[in-house]
N, C-alpha and C. Protein backbone atom coordinates (compact mmCIF):
# COMPACT_ATOMS: atom_id res chain seq x y z
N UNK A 1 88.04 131.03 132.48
CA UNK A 1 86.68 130.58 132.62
C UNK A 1 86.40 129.57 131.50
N UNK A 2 85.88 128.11 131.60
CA UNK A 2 85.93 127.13 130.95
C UNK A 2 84.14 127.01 130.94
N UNK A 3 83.90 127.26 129.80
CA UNK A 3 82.49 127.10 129.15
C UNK A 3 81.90 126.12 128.52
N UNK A 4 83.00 125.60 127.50
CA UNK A 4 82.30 124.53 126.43
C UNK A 4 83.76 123.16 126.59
N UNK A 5 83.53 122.56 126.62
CA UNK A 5 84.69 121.12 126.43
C UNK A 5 84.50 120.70 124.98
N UNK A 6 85.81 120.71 124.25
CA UNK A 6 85.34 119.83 123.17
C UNK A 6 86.92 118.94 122.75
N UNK A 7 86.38 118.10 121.81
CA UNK A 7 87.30 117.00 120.91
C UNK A 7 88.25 117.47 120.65
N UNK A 8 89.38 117.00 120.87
CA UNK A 8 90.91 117.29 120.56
C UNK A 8 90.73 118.04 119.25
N UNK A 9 89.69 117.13 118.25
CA UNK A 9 90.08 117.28 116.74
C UNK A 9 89.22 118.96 116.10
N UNK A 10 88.26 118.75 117.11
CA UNK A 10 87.48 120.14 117.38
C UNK A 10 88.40 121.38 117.59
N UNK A 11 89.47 121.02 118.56
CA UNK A 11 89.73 122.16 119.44
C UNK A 11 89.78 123.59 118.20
N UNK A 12 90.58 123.43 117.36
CA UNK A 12 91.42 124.79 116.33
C UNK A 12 90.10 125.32 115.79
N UNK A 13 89.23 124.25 115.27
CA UNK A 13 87.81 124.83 114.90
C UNK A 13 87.35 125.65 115.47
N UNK A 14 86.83 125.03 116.71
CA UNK A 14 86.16 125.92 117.78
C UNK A 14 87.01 127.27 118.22
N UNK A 15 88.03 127.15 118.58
CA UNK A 15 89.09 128.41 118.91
C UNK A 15 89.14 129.58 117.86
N UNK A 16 89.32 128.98 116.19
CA UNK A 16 88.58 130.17 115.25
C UNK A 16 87.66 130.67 115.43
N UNK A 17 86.04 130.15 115.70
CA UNK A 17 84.89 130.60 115.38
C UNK A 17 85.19 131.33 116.91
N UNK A 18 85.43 131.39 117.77
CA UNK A 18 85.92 131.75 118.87
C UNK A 18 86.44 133.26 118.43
N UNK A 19 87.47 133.41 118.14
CA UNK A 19 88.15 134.51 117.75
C UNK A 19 87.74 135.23 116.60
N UNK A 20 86.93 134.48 115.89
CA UNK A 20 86.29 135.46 114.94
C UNK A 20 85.03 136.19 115.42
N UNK A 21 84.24 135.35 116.17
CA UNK A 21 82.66 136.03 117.07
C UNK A 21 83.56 137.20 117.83
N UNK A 22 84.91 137.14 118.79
CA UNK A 22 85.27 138.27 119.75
C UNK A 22 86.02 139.22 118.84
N UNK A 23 86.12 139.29 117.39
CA UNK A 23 86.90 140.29 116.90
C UNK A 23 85.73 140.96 116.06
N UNK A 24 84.86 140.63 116.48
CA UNK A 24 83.54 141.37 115.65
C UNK A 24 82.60 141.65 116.98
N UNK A 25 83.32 141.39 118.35
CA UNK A 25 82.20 142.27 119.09
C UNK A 25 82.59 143.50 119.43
N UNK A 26 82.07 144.55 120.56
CA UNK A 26 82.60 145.90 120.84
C UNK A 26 83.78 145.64 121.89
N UNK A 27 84.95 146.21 121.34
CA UNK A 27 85.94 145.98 122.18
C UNK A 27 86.18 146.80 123.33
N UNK A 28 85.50 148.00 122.99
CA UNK A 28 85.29 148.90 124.36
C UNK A 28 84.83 148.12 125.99
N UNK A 29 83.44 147.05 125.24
CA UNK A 29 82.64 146.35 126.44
C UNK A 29 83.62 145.29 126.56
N UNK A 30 84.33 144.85 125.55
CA UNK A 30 85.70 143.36 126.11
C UNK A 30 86.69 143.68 126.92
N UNK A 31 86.95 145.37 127.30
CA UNK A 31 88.38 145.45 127.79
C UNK A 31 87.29 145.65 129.34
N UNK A 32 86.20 146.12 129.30
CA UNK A 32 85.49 146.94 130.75
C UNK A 32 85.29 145.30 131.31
N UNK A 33 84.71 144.23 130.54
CA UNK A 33 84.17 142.86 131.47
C UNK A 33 85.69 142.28 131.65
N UNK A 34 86.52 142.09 130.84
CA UNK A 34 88.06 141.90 131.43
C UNK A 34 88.44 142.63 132.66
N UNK A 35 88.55 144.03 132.33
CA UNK A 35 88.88 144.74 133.90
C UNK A 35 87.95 144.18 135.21
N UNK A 36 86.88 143.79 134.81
CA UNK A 36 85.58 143.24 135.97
C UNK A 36 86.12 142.35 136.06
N UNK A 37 86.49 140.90 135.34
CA UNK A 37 86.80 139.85 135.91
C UNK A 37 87.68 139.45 136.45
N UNK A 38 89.00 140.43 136.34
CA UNK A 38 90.39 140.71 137.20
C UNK A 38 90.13 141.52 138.60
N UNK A 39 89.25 142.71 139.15
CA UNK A 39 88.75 142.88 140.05
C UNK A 39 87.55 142.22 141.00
N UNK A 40 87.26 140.86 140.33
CA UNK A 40 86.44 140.49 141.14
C UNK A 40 86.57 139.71 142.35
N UNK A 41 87.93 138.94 142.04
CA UNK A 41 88.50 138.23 143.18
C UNK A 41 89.10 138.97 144.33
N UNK A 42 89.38 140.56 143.99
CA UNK A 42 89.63 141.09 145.52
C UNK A 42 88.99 142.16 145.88
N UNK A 43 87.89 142.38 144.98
CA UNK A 43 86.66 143.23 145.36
C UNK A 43 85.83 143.01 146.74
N UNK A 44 85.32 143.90 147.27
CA UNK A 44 84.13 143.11 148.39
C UNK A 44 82.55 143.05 147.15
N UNK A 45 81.83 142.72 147.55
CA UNK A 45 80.71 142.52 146.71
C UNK A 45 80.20 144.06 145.99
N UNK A 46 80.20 144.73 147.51
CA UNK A 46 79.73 146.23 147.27
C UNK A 46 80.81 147.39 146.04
N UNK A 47 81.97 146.88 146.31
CA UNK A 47 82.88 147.52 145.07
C UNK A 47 82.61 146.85 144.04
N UNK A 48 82.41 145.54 143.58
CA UNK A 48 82.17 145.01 142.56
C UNK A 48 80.92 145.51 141.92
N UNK A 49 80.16 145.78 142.59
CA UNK A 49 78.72 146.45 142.17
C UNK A 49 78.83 147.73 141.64
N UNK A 50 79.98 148.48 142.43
CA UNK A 50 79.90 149.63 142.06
C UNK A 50 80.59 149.81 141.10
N UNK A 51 81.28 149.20 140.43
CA UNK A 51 82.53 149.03 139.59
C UNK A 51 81.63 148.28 138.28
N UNK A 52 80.54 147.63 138.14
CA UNK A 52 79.87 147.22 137.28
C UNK A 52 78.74 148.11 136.93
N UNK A 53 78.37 148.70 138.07
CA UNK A 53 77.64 150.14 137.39
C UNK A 53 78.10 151.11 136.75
N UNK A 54 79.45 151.51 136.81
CA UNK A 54 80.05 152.54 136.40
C UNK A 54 80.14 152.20 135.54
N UNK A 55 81.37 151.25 134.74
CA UNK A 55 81.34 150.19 133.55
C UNK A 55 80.01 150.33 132.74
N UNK A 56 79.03 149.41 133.11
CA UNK A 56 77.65 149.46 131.94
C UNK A 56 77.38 150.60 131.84
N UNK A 57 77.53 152.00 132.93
CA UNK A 57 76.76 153.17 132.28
C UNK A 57 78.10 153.62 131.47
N UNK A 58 78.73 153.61 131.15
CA UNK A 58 80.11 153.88 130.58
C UNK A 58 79.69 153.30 128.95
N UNK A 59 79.46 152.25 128.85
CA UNK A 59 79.57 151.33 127.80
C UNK A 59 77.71 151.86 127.19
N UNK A 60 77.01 152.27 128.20
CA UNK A 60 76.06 152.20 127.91
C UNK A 60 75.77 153.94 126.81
N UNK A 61 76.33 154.58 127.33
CA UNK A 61 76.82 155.86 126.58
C UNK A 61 77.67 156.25 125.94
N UNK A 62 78.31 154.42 124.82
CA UNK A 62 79.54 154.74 123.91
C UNK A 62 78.27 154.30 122.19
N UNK A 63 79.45 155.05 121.35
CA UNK A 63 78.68 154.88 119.91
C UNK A 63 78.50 153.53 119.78
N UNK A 64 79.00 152.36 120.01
CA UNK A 64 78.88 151.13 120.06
C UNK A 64 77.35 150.57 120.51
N UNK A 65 77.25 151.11 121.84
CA UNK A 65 76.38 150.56 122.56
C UNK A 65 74.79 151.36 121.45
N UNK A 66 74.86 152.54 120.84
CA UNK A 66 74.13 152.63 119.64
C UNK A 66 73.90 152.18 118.38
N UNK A 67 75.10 151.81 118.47
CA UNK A 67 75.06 150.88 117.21
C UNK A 67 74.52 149.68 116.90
N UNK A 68 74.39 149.08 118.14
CA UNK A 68 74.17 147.54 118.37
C UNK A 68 73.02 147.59 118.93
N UNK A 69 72.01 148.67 119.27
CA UNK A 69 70.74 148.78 119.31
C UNK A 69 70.10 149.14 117.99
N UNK A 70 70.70 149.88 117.04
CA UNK A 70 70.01 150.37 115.77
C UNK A 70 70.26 148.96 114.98
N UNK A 71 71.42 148.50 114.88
CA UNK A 71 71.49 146.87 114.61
C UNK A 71 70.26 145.94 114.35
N UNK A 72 69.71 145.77 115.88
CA UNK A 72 69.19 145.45 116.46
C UNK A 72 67.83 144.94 115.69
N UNK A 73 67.07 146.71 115.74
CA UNK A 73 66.36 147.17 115.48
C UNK A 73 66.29 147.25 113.61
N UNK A 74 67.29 147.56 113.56
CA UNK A 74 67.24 147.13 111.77
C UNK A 74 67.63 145.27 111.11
N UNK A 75 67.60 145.01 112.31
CA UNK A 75 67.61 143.43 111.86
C UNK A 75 68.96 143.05 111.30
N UNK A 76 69.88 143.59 111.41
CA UNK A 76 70.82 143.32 110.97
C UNK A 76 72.61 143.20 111.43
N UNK A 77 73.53 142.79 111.27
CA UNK A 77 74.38 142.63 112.04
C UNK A 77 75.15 143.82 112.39
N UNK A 78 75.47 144.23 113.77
CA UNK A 78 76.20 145.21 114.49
C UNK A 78 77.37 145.47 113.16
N UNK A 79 77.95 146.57 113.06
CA UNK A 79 79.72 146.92 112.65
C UNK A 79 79.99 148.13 114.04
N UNK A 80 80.42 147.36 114.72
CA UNK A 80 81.31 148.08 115.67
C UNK A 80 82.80 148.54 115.55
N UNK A 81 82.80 150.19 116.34
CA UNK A 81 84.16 150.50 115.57
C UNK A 81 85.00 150.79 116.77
N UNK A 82 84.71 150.21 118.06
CA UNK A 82 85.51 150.32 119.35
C UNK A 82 86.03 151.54 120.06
């Protein structure tokens, strides 16, 4: 999935700040939207739905997904421990 285009001279820049934002998010929710985006091409719509509900309530009832609301709420940046 191609999001942002940038300058040759850009590219390594951008690809760090890249890999540093996804190694500081919850990796629990990176492996569940990976598994979603590999089932979506031979899902019917209705499995995909159901397969994204299960997922968010999954993610939605991990210490992470508390953490990053108290975060939130304390103004301050998530430490997620996956």
């Amino acid at each position: 999935m191609i999001w942002k285009a940038v300058e040759d001279a850009d590219l390594m820049r951008e690809a760090e700040a890249l890999t540093a934002s996804l190694a500081q998010a919850p990796t629990a929710a990176l492996s569940r939207m990976k598994l979603l985006f590999a089932a979506a091409g031979t899902n019917t719509l209705l499995a995909q739905l159901d397969l994204e509900a299960r997922l968010q309530g999954e993610c939605g009832r991990s210490d992470d997904y508390a953490e990053g609301v108290r975060a939130f709420q304390e103004k301050r940046p998530p430490v997620f421990k996956g």
